[in-house]
PDB file of N, CA and C in Angstrom:
ATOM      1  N   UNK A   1      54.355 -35.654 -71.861  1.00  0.00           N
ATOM      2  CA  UNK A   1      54.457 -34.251 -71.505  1.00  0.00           C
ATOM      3  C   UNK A   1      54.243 -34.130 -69.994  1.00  0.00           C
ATOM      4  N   UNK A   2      54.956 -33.389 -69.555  1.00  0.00           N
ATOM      5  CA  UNK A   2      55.130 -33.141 -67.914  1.00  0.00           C
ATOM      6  C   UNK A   2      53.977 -32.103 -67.484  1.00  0.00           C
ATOM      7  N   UNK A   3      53.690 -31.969 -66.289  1.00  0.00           N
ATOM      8  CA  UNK A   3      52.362 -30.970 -65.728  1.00  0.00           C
ATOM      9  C   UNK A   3      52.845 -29.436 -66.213  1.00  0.00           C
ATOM     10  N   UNK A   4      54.499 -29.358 -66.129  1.00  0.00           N
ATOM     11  CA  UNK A   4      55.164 -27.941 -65.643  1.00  0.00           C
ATOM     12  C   UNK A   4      54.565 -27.807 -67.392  1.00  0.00           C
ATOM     13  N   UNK A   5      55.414 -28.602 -68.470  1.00  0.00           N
ATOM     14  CA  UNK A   5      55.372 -28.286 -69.740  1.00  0.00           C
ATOM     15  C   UNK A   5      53.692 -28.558 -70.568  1.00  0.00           C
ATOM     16  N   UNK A   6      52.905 -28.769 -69.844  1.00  0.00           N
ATOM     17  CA  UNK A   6      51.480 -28.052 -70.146  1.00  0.00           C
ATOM     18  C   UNK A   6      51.067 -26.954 -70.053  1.00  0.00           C
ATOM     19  N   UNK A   7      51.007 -26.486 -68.519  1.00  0.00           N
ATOM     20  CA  UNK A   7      50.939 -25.848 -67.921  1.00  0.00           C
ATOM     21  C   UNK A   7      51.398 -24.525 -68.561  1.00  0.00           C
ATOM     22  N   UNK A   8      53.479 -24.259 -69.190  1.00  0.00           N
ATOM     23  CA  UNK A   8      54.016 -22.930 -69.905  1.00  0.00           C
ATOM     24  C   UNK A   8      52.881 -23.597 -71.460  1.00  0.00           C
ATOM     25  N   UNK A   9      53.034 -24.264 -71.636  1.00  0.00           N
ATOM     26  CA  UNK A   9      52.259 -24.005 -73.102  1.00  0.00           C
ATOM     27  C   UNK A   9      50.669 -23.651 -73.066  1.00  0.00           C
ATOM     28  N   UNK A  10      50.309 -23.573 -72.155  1.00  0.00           N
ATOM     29  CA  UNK A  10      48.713 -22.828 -72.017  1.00  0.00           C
ATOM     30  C   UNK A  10      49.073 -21.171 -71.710  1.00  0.00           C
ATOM     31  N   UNK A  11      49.841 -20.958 -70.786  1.00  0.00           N
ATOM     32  CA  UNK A  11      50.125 -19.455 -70.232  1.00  0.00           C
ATOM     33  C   UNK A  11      50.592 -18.861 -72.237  1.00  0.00           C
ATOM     34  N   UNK A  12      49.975 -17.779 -71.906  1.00  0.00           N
ATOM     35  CA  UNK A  12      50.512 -16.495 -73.037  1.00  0.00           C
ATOM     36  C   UNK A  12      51.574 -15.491 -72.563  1.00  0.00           C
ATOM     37  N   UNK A  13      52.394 -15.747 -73.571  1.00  0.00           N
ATOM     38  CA  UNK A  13      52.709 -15.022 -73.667  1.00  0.00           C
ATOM     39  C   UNK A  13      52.792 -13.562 -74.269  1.00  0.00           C
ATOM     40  N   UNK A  14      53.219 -12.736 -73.091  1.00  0.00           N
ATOM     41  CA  UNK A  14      52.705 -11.012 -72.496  1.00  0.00           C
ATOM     42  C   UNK A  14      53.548 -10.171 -74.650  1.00  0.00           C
ATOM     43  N   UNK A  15      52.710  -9.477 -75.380  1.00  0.00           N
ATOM     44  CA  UNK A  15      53.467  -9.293 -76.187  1.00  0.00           C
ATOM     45  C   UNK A  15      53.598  -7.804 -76.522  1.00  0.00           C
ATOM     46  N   UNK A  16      54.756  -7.164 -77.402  1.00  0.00           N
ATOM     47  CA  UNK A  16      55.227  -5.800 -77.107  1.00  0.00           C
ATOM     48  C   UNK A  16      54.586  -4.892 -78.252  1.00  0.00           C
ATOM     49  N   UNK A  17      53.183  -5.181 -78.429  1.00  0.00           N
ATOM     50  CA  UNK A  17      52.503  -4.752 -78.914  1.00  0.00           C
ATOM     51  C   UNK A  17      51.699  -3.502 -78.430  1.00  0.00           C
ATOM     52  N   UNK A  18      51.399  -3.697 -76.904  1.00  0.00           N
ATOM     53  CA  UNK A  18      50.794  -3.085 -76.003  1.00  0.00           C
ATOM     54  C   UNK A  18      51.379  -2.705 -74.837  1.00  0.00           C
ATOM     55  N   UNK A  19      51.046  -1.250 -74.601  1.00  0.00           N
ATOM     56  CA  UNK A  19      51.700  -0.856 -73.753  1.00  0.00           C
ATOM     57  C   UNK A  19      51.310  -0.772 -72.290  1.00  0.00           C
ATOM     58  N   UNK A  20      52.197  -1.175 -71.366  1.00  0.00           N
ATOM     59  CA  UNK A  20      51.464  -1.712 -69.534  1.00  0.00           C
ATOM     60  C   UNK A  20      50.818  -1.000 -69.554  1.00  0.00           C
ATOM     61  N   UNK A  21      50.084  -1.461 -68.446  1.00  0.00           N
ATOM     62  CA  UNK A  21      48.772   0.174 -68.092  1.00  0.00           C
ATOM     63  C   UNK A  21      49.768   0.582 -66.778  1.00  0.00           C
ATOM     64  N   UNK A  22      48.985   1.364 -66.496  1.00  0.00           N
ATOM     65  CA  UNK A  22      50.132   2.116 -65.445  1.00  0.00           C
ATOM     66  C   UNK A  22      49.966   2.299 -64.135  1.00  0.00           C
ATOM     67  N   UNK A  23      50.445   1.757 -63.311  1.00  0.00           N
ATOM     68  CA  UNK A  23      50.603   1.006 -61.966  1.00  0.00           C
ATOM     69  C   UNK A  23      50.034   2.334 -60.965  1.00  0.00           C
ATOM     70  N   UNK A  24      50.743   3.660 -61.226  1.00  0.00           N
ATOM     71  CA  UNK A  24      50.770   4.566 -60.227  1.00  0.00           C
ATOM     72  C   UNK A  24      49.584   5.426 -61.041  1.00  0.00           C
ATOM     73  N   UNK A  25      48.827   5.929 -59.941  1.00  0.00           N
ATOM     74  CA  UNK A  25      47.740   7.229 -60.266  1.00  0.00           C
ATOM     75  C   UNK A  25      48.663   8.777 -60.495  1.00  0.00           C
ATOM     76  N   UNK A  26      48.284   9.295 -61.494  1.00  0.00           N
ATOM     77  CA  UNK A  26      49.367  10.103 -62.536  1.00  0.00           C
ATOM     78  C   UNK A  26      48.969  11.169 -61.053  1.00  0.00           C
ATOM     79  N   UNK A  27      50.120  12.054 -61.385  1.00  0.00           N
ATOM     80  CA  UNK A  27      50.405  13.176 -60.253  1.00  0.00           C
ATOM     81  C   UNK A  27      49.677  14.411 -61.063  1.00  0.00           C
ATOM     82  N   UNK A  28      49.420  14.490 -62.123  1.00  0.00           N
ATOM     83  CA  UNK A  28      48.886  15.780 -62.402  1.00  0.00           C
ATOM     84  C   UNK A  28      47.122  16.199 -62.391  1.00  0.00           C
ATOM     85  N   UNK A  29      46.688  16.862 -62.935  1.00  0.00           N
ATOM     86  CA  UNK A  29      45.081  16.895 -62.639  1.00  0.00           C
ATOM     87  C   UNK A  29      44.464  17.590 -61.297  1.00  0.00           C
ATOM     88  N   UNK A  30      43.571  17.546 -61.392  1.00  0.00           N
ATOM     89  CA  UNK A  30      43.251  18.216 -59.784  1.00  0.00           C
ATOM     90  C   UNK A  30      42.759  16.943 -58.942  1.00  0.00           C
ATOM     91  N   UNK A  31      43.236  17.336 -57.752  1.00  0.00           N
ATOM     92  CA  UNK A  31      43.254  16.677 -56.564  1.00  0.00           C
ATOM     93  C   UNK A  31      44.594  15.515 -56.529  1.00  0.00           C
ATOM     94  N   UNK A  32      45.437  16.148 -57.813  1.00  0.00           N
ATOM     95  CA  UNK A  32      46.930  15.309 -57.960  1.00  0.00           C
ATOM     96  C   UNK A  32      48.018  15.705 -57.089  1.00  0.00           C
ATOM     97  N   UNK A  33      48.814  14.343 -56.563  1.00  0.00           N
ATOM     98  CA  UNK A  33      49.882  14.842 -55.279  1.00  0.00           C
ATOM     99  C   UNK A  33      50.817  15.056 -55.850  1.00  0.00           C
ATOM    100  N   UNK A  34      51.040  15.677 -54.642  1.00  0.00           N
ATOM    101  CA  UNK A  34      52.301  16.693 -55.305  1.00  0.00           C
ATOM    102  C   UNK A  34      52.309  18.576 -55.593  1.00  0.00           C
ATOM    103  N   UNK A  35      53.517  18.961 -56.364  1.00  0.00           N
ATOM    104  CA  UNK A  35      53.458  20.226 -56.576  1.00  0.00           C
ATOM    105  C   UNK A  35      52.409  20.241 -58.204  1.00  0.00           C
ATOM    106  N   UNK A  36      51.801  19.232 -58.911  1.00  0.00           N
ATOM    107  CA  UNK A  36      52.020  19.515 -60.179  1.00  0.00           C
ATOM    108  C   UNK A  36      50.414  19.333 -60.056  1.00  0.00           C
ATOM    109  N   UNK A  37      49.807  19.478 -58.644  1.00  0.00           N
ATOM    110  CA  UNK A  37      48.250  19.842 -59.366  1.00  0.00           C
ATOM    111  C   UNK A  37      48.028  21.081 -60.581  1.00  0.00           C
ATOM    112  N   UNK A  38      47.084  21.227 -61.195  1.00  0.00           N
ATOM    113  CA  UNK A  38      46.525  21.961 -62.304  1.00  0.00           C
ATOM    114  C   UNK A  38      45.011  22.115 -61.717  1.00  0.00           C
ATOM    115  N   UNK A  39      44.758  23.582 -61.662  1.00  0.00           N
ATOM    116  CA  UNK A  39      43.272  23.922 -61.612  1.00  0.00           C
ATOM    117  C   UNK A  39      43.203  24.923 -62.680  1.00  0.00           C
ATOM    118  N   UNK A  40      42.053  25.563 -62.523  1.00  0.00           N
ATOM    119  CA  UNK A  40      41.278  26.112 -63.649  1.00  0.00           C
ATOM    120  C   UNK A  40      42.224  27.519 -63.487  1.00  0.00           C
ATOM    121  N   UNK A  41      42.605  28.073 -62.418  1.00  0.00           N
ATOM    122  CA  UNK A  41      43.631  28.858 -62.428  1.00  0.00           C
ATOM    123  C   UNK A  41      45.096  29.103 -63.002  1.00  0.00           C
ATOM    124  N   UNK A  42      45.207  27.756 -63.026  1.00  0.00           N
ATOM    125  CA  UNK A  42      46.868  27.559 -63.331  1.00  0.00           C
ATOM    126  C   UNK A  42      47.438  26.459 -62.569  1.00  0.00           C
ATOM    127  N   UNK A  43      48.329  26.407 -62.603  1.00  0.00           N
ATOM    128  CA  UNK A  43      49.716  25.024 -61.839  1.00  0.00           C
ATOM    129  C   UNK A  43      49.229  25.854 -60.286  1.00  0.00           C
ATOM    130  N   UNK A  44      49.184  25.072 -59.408  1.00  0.00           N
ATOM    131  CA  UNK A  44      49.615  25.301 -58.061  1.00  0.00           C
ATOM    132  C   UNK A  44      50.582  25.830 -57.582  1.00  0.00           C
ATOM    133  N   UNK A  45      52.320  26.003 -58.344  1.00  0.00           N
ATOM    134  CA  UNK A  45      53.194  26.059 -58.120  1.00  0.00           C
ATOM    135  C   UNK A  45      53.071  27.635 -58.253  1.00  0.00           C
ATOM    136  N   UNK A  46      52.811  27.998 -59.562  1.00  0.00           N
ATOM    137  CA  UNK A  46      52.258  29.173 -59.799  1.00  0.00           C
ATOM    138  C   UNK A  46      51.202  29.830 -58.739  1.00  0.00           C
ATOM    139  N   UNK A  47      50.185  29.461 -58.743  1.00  0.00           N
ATOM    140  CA  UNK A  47      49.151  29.872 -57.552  1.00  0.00           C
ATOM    141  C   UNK A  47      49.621  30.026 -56.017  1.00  0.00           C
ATOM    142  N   UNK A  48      50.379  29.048 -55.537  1.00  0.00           N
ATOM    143  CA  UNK A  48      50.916  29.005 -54.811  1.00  0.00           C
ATOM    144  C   UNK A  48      52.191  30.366 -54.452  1.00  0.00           C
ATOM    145  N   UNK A  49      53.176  30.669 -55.509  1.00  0.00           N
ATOM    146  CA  UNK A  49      53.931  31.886 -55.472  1.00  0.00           C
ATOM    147  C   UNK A  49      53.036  32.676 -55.404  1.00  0.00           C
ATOM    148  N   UNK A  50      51.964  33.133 -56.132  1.00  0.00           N
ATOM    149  CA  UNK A  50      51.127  34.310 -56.041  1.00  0.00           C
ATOM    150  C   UNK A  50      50.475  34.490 -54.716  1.00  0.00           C
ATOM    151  N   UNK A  51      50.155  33.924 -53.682  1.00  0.00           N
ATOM    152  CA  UNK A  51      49.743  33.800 -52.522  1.00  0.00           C
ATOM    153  C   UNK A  51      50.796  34.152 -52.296  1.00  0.00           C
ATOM    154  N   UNK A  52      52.390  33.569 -51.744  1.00  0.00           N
ATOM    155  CA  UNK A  52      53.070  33.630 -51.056  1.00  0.00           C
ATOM    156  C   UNK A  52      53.056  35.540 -50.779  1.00  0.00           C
ATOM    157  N   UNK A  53      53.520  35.674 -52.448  1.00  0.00           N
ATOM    158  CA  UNK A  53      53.532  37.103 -52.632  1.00  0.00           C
ATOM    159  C   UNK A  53      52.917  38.401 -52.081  1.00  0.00           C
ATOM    160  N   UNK A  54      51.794  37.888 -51.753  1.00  0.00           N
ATOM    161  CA  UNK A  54      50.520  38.059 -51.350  1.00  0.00           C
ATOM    162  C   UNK A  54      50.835  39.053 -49.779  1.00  0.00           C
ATOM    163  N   UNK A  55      51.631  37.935 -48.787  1.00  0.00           N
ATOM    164  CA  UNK A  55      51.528  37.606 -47.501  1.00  0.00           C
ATOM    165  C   UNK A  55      50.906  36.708 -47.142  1.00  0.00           C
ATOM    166  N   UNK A  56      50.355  35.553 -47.762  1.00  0.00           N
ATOM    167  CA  UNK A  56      49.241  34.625 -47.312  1.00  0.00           C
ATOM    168  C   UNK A  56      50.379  33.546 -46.113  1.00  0.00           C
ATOM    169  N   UNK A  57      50.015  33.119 -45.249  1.00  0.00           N
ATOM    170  CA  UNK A  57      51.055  32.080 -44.039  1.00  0.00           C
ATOM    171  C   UNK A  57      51.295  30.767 -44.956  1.00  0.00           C
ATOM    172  N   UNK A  58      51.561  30.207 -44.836  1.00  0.00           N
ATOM    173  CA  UNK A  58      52.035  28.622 -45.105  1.00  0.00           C
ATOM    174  C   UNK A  58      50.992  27.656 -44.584  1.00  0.00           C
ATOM    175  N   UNK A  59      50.493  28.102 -43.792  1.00  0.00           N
ATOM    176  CA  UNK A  59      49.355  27.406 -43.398  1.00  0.00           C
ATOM    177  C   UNK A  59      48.152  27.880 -44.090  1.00  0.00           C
ATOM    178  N   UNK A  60      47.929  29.140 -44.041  1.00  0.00           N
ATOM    179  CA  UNK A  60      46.692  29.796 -45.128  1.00  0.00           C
ATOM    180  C   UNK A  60      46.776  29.188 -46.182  1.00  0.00           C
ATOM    181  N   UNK A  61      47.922  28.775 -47.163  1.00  0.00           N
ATOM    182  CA  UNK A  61      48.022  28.652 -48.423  1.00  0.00           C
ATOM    183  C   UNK A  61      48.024  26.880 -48.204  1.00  0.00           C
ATOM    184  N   UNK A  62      48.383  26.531 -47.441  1.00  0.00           N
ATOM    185  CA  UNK A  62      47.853  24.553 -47.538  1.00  0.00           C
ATOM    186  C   UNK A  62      46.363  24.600 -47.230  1.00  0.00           C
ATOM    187  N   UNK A  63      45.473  25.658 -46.617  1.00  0.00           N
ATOM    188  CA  UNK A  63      44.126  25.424 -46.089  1.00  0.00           C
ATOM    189  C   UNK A  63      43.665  25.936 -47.784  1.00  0.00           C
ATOM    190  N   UNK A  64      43.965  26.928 -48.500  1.00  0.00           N
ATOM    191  CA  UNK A  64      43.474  27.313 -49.538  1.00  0.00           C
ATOM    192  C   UNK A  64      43.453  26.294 -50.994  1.00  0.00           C
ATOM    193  N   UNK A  65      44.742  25.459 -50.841  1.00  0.00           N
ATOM    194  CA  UNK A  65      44.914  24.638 -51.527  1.00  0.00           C
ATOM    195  C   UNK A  65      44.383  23.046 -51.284  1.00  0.00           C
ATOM    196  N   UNK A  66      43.929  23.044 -50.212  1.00  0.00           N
ATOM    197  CA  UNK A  66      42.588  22.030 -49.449  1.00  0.00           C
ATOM    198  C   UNK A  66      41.225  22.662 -50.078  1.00  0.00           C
ATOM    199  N   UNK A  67      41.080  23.618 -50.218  1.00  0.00           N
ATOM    200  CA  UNK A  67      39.574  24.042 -50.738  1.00  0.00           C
ATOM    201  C   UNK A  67      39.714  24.240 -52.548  1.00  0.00           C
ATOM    202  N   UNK A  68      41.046  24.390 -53.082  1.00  0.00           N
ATOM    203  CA  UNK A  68      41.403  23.991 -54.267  1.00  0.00           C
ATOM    204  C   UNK A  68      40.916  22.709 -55.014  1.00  0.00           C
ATOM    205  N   UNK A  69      41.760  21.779 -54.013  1.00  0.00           N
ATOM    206  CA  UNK A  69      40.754  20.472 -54.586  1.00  0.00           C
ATOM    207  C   UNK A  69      39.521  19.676 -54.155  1.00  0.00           C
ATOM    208  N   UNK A  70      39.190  20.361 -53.484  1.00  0.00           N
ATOM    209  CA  UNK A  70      37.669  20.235 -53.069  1.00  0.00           C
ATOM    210  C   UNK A  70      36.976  20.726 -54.491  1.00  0.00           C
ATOM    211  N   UNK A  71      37.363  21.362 -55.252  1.00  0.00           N
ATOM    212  CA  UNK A  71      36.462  22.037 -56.394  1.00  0.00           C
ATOM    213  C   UNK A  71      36.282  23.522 -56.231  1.00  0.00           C
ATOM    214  N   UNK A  72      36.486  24.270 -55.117  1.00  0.00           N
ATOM    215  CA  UNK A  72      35.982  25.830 -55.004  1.00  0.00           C
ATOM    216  C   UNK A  72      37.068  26.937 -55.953  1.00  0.00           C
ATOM    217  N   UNK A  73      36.673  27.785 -56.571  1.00  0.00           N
ATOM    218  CA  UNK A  73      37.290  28.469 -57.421  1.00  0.00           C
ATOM    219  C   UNK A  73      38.704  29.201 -56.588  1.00  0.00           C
ATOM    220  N   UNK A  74      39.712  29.398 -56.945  1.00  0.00           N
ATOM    221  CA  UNK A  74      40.329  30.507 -55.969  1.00  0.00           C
ATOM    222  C   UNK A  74      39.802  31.725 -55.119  1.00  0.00           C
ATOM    223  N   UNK A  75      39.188  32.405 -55.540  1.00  0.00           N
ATOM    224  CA  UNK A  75      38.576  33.725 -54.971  1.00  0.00           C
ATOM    225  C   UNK A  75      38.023  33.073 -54.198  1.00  0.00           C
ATOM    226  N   UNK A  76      36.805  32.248 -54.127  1.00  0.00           N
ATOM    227  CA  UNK A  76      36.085  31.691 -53.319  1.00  0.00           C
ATOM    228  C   UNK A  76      36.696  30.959 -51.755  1.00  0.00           C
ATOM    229  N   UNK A  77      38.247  30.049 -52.702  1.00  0.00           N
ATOM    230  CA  UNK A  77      38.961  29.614 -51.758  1.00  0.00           C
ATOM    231  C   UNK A  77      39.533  30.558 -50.817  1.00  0.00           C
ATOM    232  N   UNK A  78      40.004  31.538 -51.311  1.00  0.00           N
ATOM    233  CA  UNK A  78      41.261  32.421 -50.371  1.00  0.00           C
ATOM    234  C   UNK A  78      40.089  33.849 -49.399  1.00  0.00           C
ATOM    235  N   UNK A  79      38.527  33.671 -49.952  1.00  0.00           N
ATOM    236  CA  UNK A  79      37.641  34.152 -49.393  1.00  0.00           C
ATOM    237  C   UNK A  79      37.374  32.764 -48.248  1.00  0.00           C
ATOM    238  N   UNK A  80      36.837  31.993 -48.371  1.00  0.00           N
ATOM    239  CA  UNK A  80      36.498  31.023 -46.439  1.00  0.00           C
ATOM    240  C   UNK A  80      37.608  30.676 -46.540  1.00  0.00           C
ATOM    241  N   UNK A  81      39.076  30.938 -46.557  1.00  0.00           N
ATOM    242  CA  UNK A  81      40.739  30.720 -45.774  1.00  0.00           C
ATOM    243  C   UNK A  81      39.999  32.204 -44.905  1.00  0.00           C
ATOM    244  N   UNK A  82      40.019  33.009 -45.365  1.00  0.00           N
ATOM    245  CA  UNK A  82      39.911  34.588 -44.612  1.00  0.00           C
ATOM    246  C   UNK A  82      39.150  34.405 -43.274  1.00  0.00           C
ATOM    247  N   UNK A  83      38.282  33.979 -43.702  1.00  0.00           N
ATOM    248  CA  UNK A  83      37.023  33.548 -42.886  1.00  0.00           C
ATOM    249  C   UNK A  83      36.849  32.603 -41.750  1.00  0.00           C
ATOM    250  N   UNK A  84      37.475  31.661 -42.040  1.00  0.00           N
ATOM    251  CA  UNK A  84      38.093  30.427 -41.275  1.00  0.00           C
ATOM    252  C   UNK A  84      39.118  30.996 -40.254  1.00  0.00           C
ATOM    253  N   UNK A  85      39.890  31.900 -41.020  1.00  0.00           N
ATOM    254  CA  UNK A  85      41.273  32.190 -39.963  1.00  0.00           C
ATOM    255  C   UNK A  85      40.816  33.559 -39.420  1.00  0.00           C
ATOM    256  N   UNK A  86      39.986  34.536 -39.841  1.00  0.00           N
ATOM    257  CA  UNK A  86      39.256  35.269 -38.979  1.00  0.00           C
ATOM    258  C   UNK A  86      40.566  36.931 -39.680  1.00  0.00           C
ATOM    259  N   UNK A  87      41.291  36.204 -40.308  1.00  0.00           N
ATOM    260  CA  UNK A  87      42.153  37.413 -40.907  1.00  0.00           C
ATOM    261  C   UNK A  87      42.345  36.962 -42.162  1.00  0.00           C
ATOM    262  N   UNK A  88      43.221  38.278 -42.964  1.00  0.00           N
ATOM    263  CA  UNK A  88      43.982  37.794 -44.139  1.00  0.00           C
ATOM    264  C   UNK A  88      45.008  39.016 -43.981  1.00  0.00           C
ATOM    265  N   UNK A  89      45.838  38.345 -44.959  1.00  0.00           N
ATOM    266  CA  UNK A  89      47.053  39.656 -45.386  1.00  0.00           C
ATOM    267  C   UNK A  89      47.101  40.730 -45.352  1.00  0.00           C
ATOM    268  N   UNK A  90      48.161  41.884 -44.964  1.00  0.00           N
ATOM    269  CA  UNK A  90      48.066  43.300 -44.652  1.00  0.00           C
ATOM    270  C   UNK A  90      48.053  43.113 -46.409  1.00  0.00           C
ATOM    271  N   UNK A  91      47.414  44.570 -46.910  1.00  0.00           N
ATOM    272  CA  UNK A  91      47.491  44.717 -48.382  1.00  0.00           C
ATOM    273  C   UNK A  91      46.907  43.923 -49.389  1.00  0.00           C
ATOM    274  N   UNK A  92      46.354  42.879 -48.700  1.00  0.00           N
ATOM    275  CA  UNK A  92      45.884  41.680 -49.681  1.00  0.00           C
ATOM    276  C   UNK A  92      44.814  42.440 -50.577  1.00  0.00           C
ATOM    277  N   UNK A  93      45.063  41.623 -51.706  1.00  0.00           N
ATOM    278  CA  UNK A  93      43.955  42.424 -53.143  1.00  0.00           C
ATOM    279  C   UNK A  93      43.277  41.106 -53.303  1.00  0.00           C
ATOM    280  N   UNK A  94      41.917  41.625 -54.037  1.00  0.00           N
ATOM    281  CA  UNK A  94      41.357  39.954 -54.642  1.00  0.00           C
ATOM    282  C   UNK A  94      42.049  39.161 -55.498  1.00  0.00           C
ATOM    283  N   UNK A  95      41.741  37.694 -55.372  1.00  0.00           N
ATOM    284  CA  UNK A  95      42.491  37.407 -56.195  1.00  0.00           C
ATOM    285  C   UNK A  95      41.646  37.050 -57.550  1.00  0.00           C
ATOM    286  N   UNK A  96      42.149  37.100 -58.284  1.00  0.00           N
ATOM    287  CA  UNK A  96      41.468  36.798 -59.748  1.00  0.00           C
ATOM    288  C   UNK A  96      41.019  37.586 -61.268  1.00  0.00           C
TER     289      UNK A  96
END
């Protein structure tokens, strides 16, 4: 018997019993990249239109969605965005 043909007869073979584990860190969940975070509010995508709606800037709403996955509730978030930027939206209502 040759080194090579020891050698495949010790290795196992991989069987389709079990399924891979999974290479990439899933996009959803909080603090997940992408559009498809999920907080206690709702999808981001969602949260995100409701700001827009709002008047909130594009920049307000990436700083709000930075304090999103930090853990802070929305209200809380889009309260220190206000605070931080020293304004908020003409008309803006609370959110929540």
């Amino acid at each position: 018997m040759t080194m090579d043909q020891a050698f495949k007869s010790r290795t196992r073979r991989s069987s389709n019993r079990f399924v891979e584990p999974a290479t990439q860190r899933p996009c959803c969940g909080p603090g997940g990249v992408g559009g498809r975070s999920i907080f206690f509010e709702g999808g981001w995508p969602s949260i995100k239109a409701r700001l827009e709606m709002r008047g909130w800037s594009p920049s307000q709403i990436e700083q709000i969605h930075e304090q999103l996955r930090q853990g802070w509730p929305l209200t809380m978030a889009v309260r220190h965005v206000a605070l931080l930027m020293g304004r908020c939206p003409l008309r803006s209502r609370p959110m929540g």
